[in-house]
Protein backbone atom coordinates (compact mmCIF):
# COMPACT_ATOMS: atom_id res chain seq x y z
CA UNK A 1 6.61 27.00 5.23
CA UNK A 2 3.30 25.84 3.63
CA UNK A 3 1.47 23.08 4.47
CA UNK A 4 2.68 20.92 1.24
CA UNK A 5 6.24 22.46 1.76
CA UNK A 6 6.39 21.16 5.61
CA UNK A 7 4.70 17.87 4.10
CA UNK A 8 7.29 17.14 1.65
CA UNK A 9 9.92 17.87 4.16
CA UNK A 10 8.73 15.62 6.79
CA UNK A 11 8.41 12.91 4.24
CA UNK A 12 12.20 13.34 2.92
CA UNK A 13 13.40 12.41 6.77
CA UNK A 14 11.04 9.78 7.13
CA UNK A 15 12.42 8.15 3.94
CA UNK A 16 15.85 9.13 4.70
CA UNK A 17 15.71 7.50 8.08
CA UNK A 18 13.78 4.69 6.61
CA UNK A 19 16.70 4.16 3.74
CA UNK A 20 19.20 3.63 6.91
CA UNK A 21 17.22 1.14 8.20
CA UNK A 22 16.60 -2.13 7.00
CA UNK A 23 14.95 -2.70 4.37
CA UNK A 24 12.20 -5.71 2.97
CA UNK A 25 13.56 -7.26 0.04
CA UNK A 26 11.54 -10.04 -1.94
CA UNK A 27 11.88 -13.41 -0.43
CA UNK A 28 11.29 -11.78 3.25
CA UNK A 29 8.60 -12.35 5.31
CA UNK A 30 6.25 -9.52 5.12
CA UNK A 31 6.40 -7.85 8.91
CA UNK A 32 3.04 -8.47 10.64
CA UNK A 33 0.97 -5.30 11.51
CA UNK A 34 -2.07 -4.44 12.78
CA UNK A 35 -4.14 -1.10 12.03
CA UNK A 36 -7.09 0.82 12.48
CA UNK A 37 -8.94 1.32 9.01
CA UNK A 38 -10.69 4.58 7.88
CA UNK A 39 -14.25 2.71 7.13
CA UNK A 40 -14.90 0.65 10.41
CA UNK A 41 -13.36 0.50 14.16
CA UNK A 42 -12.27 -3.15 14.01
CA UNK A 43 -8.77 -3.10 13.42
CA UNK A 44 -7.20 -5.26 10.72
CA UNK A 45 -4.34 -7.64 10.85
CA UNK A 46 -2.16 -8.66 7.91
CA UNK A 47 -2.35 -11.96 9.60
CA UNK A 48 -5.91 -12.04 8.86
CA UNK A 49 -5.29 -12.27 5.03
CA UNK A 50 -3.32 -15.53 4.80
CA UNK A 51 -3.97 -17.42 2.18
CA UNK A 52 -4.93 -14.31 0.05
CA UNK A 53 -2.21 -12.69 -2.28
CA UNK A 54 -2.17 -8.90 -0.54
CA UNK A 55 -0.86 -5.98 -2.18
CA UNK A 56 0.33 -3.62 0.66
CA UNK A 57 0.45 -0.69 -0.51
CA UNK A 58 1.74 2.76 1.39
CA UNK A 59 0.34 6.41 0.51
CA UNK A 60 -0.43 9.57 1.64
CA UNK A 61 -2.86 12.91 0.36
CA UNK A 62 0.31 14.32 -0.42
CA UNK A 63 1.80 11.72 -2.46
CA UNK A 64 1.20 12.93 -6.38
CA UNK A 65 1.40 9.73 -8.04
CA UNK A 66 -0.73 8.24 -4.89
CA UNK A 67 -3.66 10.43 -6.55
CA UNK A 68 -3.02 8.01 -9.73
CA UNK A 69 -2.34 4.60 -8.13
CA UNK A 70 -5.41 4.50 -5.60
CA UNK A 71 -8.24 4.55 -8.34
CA UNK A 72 -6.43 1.48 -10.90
CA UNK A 73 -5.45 -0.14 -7.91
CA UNK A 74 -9.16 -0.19 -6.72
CA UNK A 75 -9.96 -1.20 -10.91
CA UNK A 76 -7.36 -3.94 -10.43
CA UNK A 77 -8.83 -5.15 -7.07
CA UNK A 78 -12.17 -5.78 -9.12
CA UNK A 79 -9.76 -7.84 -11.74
CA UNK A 80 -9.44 -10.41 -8.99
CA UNK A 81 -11.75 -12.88 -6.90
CA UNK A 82 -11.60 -11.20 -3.41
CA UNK A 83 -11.42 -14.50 -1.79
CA UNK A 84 -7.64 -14.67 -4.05
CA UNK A 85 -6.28 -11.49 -3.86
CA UNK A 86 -6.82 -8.20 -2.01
CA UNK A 87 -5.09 -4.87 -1.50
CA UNK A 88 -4.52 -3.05 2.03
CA UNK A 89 -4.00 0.64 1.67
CA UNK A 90 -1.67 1.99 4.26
CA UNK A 91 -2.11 6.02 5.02
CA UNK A 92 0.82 7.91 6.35
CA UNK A 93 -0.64 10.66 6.89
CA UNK A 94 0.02 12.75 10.15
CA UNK A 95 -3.59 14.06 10.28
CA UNK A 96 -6.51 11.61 9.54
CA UNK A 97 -8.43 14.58 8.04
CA UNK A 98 -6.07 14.83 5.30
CA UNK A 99 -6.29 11.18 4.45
CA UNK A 100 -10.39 11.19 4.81
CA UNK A 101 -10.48 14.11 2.09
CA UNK A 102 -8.38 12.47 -0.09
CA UNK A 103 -10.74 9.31 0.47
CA UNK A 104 -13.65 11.43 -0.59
CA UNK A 105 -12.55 12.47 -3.75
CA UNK A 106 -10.64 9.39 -5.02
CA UNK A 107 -12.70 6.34 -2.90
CA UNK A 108 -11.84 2.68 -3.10
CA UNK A 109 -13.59 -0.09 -2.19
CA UNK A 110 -10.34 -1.84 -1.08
CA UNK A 111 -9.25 -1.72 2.40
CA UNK A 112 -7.95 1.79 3.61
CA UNK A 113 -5.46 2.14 6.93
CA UNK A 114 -4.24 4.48 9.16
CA UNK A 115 -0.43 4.42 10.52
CA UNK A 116 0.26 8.10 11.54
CA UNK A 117 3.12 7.39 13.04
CA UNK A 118 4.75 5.56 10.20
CA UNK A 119 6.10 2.24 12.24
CA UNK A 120 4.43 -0.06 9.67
CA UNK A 121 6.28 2.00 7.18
CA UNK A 122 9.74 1.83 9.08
CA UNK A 123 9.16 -1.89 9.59
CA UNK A 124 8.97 -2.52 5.94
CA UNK A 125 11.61 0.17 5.25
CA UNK A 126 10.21 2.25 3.45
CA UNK A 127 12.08 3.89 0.46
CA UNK A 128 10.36 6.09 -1.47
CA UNK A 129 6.22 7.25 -1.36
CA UNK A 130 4.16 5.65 -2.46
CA UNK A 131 5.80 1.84 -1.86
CA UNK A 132 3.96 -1.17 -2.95
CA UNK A 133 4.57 -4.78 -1.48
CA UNK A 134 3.13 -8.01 -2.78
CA UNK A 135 2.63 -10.55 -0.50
CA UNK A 136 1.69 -14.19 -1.37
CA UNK A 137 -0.29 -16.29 0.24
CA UNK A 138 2.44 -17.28 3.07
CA UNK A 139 2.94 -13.71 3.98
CA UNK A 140 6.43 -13.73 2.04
CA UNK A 141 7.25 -10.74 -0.05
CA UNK A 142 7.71 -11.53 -3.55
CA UNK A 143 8.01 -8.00 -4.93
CA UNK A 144 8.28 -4.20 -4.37
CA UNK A 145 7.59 -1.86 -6.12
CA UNK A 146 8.62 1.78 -5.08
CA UNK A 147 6.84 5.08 -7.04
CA UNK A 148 3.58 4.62 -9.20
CA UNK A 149 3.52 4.75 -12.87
CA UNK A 150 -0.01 4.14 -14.59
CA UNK A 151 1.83 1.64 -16.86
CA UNK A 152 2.59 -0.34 -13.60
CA UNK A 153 -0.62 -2.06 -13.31
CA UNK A 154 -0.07 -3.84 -16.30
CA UNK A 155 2.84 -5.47 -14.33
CA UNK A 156 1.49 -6.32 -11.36
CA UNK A 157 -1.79 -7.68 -12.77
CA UNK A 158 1.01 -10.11 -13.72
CA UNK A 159 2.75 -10.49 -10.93
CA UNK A 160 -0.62 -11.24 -9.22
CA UNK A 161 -2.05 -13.55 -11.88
CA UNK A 162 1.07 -15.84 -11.35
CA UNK A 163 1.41 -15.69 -7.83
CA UNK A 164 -2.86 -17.11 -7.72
CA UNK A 165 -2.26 -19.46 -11.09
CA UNK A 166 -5.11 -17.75 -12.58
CA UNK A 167 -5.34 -15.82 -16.07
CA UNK A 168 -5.28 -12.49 -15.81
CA UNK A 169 -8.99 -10.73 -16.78
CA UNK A 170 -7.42 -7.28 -18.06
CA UNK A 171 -10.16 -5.04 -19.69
């Protein structure tokens, strides 16, 4: 089986096992986590972004529409006063390499984790790659959104907007 074949495999039981578990609906406080990031060795805390809205978003190198989302999620980051809103990235990858190459051609300047074992992923129940969560400033979810159309951001720069009671700044 090729690489991308065993890849897609592996992430059909991960969701499928994911799917019987529970599942984060908006309205549910966001499970806590805390991960090592690709950039630094200090890991990072979901707790440590209270009082921030925090788009959690889950990918992987494999992920197709991942390759779209990461770039105008890191254009809608710069939308946003970092000290109101910020996005954490969370990699599912098995193999950090994969992730870091990924990283090299498509960088962001938001923050970028790894979770190779996929229990943040589980914990949120995860239903389909890549998954999206946006968390307000309590740590309560307040929406998901699962696959990645471009025409998305248009949404969530929205969804943010409200959630900080500031005007959106759309290009």
């Amino acid at each position: 089986m090729s690489a991308i074949g065993w890849r897609s495999a592996l992430a059909a039981v991960l969701l499928a096992a994911a799917s019987a578990s529970f599942a984060v609906e908006p309205g549910a406080v966001a499970p806590g986590f805390r991960l090592a990031p690709f950039a630094t060795a200090n890991p990072v805390a979901l707790a440590d972004y209270k009082g921030k809205v925090v788009l959690v978003d889950f990918w992987a190198s494999w992920c197709g529409p991942c390759r779209q989302s990461l770039p105008l999620y890191d254009k809608l980051r710069a939308e946003f006063s970092a000290d109101d809103f910020d996005i954490l990235a969370v990699n599912l990858d098995e193999d950090s390499a994969d992730a870091r190459t990924f990283l090299a051609e498509h960088p962001v300047k938001y923050t970028t984790l790894q979770n190779p074992q996929g229990d943040v992923a589980k914990a949120f129940g995860l239903k389909g790659m890549p998954s999206s969560y946006l968390i307000d400033q309590h740590g309560v979810v307040r929406e998901r959104h699962i696959g990645f159309e471009p025409k998305d951001i248009d949404a969530l720069r929205h969804e943010i907007a409200a959630l900080i009671g500031k005007p959106t700044h759309a290009p």
